[in-house]
Protein backbone atom coordinates (compact mmCIF):
# COMPACT_ATOMS: atom_id res chain seq x y z
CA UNK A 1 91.29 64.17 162.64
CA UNK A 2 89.53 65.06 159.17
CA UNK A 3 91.64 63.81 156.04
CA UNK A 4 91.64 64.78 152.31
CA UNK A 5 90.93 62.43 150.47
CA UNK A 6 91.42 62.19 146.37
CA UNK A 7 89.96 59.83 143.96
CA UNK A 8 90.19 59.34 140.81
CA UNK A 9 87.19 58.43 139.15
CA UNK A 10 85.49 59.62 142.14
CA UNK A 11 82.47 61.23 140.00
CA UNK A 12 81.58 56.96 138.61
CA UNK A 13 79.57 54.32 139.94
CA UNK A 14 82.25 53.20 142.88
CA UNK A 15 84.06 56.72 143.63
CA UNK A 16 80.27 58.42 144.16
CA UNK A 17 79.54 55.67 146.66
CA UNK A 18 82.46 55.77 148.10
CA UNK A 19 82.70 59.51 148.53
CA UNK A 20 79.13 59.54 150.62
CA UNK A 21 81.23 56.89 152.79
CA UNK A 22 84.13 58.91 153.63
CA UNK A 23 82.10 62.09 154.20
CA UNK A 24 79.71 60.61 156.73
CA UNK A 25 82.92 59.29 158.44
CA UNK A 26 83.99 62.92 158.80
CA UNK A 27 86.72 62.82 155.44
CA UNK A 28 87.06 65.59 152.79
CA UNK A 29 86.38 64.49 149.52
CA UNK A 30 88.06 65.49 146.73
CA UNK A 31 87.18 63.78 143.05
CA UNK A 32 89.01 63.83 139.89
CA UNK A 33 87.17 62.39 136.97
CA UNK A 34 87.38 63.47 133.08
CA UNK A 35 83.27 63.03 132.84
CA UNK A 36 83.52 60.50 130.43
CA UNK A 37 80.34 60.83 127.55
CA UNK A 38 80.58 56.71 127.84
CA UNK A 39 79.72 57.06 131.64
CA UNK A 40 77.97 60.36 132.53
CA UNK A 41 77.02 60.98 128.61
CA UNK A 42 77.53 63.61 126.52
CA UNK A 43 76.59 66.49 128.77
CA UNK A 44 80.07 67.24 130.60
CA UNK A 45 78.06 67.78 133.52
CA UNK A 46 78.75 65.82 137.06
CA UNK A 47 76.34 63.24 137.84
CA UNK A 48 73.53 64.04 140.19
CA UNK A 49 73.93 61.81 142.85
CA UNK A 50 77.54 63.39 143.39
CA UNK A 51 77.56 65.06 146.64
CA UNK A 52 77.53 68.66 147.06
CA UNK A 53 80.28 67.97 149.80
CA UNK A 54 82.54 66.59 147.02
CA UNK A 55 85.08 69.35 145.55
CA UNK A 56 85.15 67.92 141.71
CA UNK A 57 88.08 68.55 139.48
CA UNK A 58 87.12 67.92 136.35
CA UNK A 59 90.28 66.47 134.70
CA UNK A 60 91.75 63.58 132.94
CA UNK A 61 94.25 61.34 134.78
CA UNK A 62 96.61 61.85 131.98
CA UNK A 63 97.04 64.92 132.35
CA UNK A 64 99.86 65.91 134.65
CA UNK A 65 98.87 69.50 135.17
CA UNK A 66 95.21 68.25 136.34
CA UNK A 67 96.70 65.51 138.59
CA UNK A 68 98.72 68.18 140.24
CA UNK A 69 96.21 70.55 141.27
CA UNK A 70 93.93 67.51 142.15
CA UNK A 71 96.82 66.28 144.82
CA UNK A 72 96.95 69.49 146.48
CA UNK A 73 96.77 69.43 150.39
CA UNK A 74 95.69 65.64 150.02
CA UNK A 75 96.55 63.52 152.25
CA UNK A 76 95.28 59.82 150.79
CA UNK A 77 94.37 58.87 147.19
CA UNK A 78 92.18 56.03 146.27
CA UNK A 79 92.80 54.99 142.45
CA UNK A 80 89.97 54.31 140.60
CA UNK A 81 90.05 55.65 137.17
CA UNK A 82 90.08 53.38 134.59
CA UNK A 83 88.58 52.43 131.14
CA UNK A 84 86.10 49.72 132.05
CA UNK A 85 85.44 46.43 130.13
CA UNK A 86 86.62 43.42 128.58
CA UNK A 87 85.22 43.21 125.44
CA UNK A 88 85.79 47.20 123.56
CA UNK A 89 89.69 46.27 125.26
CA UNK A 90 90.18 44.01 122.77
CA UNK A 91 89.57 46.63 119.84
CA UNK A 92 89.96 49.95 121.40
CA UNK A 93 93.61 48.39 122.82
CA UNK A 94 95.35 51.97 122.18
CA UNK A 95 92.90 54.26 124.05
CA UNK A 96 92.69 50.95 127.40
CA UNK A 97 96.29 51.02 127.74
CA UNK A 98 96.52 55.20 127.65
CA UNK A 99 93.70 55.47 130.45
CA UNK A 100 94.58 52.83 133.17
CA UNK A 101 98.09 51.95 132.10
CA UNK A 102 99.72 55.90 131.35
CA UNK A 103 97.16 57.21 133.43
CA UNK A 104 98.62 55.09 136.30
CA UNK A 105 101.77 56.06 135.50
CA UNK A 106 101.35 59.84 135.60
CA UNK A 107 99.32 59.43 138.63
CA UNK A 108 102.63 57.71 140.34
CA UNK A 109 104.96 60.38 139.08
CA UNK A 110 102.96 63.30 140.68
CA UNK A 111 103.21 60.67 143.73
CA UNK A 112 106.65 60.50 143.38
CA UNK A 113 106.95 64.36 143.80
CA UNK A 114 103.92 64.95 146.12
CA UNK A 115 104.10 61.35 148.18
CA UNK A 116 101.05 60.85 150.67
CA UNK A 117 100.46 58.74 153.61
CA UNK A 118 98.53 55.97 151.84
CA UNK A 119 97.62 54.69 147.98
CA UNK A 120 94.71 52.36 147.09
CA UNK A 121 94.55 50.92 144.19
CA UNK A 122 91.68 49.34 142.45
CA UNK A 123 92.53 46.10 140.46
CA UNK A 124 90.31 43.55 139.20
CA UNK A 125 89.19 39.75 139.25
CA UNK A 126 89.78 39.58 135.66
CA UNK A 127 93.78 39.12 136.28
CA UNK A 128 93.16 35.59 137.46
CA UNK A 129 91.46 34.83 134.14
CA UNK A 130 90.16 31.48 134.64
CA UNK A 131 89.57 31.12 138.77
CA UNK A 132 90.83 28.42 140.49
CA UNK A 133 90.10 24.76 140.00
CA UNK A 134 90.24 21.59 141.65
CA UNK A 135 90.57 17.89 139.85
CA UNK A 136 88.92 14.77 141.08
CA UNK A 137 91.48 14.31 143.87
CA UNK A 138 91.04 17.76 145.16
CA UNK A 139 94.42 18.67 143.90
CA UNK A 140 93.90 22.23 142.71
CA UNK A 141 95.26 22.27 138.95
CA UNK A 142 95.72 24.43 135.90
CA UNK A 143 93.17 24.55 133.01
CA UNK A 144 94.04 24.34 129.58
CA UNK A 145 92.96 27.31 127.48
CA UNK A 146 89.44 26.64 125.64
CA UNK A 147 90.40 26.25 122.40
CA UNK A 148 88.29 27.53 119.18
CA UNK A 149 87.23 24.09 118.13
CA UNK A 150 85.71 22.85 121.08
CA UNK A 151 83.65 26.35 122.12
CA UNK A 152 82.43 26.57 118.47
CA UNK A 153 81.47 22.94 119.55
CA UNK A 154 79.47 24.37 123.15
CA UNK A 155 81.73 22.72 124.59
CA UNK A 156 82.25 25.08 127.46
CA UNK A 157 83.82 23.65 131.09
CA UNK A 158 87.45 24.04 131.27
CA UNK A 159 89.47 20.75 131.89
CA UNK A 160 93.04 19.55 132.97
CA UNK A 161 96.38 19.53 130.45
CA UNK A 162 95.30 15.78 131.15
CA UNK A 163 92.21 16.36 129.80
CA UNK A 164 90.42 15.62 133.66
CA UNK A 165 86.90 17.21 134.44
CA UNK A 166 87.58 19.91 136.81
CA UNK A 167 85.87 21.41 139.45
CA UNK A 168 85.93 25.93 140.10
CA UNK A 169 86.42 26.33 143.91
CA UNK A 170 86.57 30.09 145.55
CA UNK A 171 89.77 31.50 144.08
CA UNK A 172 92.62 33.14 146.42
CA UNK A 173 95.08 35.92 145.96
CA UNK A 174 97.93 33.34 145.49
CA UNK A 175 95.99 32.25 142.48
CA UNK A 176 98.57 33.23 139.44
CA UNK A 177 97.38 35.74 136.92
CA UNK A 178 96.39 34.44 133.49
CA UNK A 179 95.83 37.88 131.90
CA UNK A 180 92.66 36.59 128.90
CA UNK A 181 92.42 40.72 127.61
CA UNK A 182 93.73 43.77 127.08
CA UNK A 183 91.86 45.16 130.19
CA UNK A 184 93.11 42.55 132.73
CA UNK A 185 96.51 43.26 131.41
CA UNK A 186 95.54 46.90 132.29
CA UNK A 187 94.35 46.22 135.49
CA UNK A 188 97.41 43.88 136.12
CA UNK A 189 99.79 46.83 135.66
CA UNK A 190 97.97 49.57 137.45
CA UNK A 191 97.95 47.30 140.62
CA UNK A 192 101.82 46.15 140.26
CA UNK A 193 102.79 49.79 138.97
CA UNK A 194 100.92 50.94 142.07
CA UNK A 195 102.57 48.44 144.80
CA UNK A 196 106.57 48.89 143.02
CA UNK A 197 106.42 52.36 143.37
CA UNK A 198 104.60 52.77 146.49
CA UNK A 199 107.73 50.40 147.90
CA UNK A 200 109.92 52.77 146.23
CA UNK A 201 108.71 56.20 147.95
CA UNK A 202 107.51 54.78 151.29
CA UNK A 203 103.89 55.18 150.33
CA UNK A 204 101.99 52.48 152.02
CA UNK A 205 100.19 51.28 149.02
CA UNK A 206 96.73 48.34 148.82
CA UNK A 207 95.40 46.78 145.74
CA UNK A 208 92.23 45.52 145.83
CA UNK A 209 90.78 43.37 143.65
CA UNK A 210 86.91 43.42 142.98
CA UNK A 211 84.82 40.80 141.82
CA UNK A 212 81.52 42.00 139.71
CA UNK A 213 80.16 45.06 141.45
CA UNK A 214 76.72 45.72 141.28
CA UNK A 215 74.20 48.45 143.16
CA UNK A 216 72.97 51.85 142.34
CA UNK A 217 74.45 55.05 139.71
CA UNK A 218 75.74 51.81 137.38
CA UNK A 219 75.62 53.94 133.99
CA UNK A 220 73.02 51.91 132.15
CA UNK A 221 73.70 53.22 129.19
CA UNK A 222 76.97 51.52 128.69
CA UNK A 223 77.02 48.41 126.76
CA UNK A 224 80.47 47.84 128.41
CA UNK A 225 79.80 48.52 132.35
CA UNK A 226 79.02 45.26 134.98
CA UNK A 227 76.89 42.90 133.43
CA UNK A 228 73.74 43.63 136.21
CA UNK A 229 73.67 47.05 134.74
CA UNK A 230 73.76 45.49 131.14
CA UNK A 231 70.62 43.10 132.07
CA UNK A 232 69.00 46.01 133.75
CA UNK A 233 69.56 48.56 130.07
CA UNK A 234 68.14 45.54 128.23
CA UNK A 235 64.68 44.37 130.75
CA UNK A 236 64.12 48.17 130.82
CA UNK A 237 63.26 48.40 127.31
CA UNK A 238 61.31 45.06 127.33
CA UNK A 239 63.97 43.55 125.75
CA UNK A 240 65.69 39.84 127.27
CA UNK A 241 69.02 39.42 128.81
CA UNK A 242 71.67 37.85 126.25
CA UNK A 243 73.77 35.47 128.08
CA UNK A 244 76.78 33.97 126.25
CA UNK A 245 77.76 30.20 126.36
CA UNK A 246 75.03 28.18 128.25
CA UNK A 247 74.47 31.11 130.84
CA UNK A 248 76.12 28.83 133.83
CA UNK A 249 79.30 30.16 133.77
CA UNK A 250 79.04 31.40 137.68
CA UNK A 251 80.55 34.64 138.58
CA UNK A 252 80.79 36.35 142.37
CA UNK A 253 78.36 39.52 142.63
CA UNK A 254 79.40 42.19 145.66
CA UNK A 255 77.46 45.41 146.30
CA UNK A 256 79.01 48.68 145.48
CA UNK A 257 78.59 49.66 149.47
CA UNK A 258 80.54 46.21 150.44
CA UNK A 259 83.43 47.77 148.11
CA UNK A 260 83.49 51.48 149.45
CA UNK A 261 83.86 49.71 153.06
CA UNK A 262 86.48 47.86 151.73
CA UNK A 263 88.07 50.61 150.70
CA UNK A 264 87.91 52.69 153.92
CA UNK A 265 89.30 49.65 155.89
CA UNK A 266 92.62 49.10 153.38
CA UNK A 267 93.22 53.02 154.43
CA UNK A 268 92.92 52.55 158.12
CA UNK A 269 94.91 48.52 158.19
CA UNK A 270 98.69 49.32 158.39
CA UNK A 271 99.04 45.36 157.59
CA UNK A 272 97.20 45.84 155.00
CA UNK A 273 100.26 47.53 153.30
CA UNK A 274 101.90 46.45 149.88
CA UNK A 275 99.37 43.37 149.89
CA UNK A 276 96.57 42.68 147.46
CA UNK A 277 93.15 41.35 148.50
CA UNK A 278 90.28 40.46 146.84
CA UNK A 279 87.10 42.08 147.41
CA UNK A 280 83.86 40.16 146.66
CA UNK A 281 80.60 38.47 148.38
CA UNK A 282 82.81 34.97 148.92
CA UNK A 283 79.23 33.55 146.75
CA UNK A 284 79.00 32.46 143.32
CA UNK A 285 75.99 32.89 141.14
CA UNK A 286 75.16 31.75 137.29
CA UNK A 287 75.10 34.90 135.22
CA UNK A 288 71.60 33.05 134.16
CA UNK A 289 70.92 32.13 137.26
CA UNK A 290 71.23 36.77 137.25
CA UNK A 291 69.16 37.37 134.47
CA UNK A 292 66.40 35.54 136.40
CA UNK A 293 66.26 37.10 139.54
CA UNK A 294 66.43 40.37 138.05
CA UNK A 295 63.80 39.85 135.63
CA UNK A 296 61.81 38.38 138.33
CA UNK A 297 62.58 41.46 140.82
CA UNK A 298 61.54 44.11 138.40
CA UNK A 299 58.28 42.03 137.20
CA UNK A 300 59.43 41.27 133.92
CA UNK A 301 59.56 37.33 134.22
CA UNK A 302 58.55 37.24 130.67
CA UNK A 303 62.21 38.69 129.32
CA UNK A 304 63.67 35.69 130.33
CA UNK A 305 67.57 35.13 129.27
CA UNK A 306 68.38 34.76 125.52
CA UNK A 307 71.07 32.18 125.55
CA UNK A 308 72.94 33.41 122.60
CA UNK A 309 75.71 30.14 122.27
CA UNK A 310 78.31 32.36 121.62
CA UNK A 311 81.91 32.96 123.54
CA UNK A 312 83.21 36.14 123.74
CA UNK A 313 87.04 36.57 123.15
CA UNK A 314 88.50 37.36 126.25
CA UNK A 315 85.76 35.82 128.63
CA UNK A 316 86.33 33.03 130.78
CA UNK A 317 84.28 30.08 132.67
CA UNK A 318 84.37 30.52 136.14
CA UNK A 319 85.67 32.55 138.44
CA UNK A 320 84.88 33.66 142.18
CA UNK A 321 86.60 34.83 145.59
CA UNK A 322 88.32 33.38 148.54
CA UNK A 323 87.92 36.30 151.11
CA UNK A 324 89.31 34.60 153.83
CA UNK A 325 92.47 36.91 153.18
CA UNK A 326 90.31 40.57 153.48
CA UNK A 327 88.36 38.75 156.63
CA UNK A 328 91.50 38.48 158.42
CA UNK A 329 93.72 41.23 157.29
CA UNK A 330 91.22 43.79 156.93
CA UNK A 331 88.22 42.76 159.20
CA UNK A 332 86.42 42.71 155.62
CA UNK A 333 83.26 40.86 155.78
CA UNK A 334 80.82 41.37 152.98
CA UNK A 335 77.26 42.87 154.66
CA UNK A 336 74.76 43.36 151.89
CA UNK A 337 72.93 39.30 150.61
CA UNK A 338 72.10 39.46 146.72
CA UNK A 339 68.62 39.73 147.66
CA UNK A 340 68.36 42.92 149.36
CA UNK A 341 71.40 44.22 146.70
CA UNK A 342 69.20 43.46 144.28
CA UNK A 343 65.77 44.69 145.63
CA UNK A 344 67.49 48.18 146.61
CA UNK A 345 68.64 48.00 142.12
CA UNK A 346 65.53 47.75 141.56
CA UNK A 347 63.87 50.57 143.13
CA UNK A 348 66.51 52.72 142.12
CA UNK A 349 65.60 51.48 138.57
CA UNK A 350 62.12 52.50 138.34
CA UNK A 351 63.27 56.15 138.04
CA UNK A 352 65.96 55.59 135.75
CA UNK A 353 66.00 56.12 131.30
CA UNK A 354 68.42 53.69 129.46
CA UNK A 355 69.28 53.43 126.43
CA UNK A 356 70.33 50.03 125.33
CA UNK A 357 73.07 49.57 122.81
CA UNK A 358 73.91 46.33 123.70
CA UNK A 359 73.54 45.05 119.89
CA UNK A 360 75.03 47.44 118.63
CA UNK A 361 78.08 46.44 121.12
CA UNK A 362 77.90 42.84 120.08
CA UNK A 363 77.78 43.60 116.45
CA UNK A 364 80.84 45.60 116.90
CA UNK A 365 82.60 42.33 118.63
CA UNK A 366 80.83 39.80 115.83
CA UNK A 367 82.17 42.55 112.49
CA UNK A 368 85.73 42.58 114.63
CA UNK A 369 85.53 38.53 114.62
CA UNK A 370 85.77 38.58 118.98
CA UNK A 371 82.69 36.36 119.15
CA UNK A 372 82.76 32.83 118.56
């Protein structure tokens, strides 16, 4: 039987994909999305590659009237709406806590009212801050925070409270949050604010933690967005990637197609209810290692990396998924290799326009003293 189905956010770079996902499984598509200028730009119009099928409401999350009329005769909603990125979090820390932190809030009151059959929520890898470690015994450890000293020294891999070389293994749910910014604070709360109140109302309710998502519609535009898209903006106007630290910090890439099946699975899994999962290609990757193959896939293999030797507050070292949890919970197995992800970016690129403003984003960071 056909659903309704809302998201939030549904008109960005996830919600779009995952709209075409849920229509060609037969779902009606409803989208809520405020059109950001940072996004979509400053048109106010919707995005092209939104589907005609989708009925947009073009609304803020925040805004309980909008929320209301975008719940109407809906029968699921998938929460994606957020302010995006770690680094403007930790100066615009007013307007990142209003979006995904009230905007999750007002979201769960109209649920509170208007209760459906099933919530998913979309959290991030950034709550685990650092990933998960192992010391020389194999005994899986804490890291000690990188202090100032010894990154204004390069001095980049993590180690022990003993002071130990560590070793970054695939990081699982059970991992405790270390919350490094104001956006995986954000991201924290919408996913806990998400699962206590679903609990409360009898809304089965699945949080769903992605890793770095990367694939087509990325706004490329946004100095702010996943850092694919950011390499992309910058090789696009013949300029190089910059890569902060040493560039081998190694990071777990999943295509935006993996994550809208992801999705449609937590919907369908009744187990799958008040548990968190992370979502991500189970692979890890050097954000250099990134630059490379992208420069090299869109025949640009002379804008190699910039290394830039700088730490950006609020970044960490390592960090990439365990999936064995999704695999058996939600039959979640991710489908699309880097290679082909990347290939299908590229194609996509060649009739894309971006405007890079990625100095102007790290001279905003560097004036605010968030770059070491």
């Amino acid at each position: 039987m056909s659903r309704k189905i809302l998201i939030t956010g549904g008109a960005g770079f996830i919600g779009s994909h995952l709209a075409d996902a849920l229509l060609t499984a037969g779902d009606r598509v409803r989208a809520l999305d405020n059109l950001s200028p940072q996004v979509h730009g400053d048109g106010n119009t919707p995005p092209d590659y939104l589907s005609d099928e989708v009925e947009l409401t073009v609304g803020d999350v925040r805004d309980r009237d909008a929320v209301d009329r975008a719940l109407k005769g809906v029968d699921l909603v998938v929460h994606l709406a957020a302010a995006v990125g770690v680094g403007q979090s930790m100066y615009e820390i007013a307007h990142y806590t209003d979006v995904n932190n009230r905007g999750t809030a007002v979201l769960l009151e109209a649920l509170a009212e208007r209760p459906v059959e099933r919530l998913v929520v979309a959290s991030s890898m950034s709550v685990y801050g650092e990933g998960l470690y192992r010391d020389p015994r194999g005994r899986p450890v804490e890291v000690a925070e990188r202090d100032r000293s010894r990154l204004e020294a390069g001095d980049w891999e993590p180690r022990s409270s003993d002071g130990e070389a560590v070793t970054p293994v695939p990081t699982p749910e059970g991992k405790p949050p270390s919350l490094a910014s104001i956006y995986a604070l954000s991201k924290f709360d919408q996913e806990r604010m998400c699962l206590l109140v679903g609990a409360a109302y009898g809304i089965p309710t699945t949080a769903l933690r992605f890793f770095n998502v990367f694939g087509t519609r990325q706004a490329l535009s946004n100095p702010y967005t996943g850092v694919l898209a950011i390499f992309a903006s910058r090789i696009l106007n013949g300029r190089r990637p910059a890569v902060f630290e040493d560039g081998k910090q190694r990071r777990d890439f999943v295509h935006v197609s993996d994550v809208a099946h992801a999705c449609q699975l937590a919907m369908h899994q009744p187990a799958s209810a008040g548990q968190v999962f992370n979502v991500g290609s189970g692979k890890s990757y050097t954000i250099a290692e990134i630059a490379q193959r992208l420069a090299r896939i869109l025949e640009r293999e002379d804008l190699q990396p910039e290394i830039t030797g700088t730490y950006r507050v609020g970044d960490i070292r390592h960090c990439f998924a365990d999936v064995a949890h999704a695999r058996e919970i939600l039959g979640f197995e991710p489908r699309v290799a880097l290679e082909d992800g990347l290939a299908e970016l590229a194609a996509w690129l060649e009739r894309q326009v971006a405007t890079d403003r990625v100095d102007e984003a790290r001279a905003e960071l560097a004036a605010r003293g968030l770059t070491v």
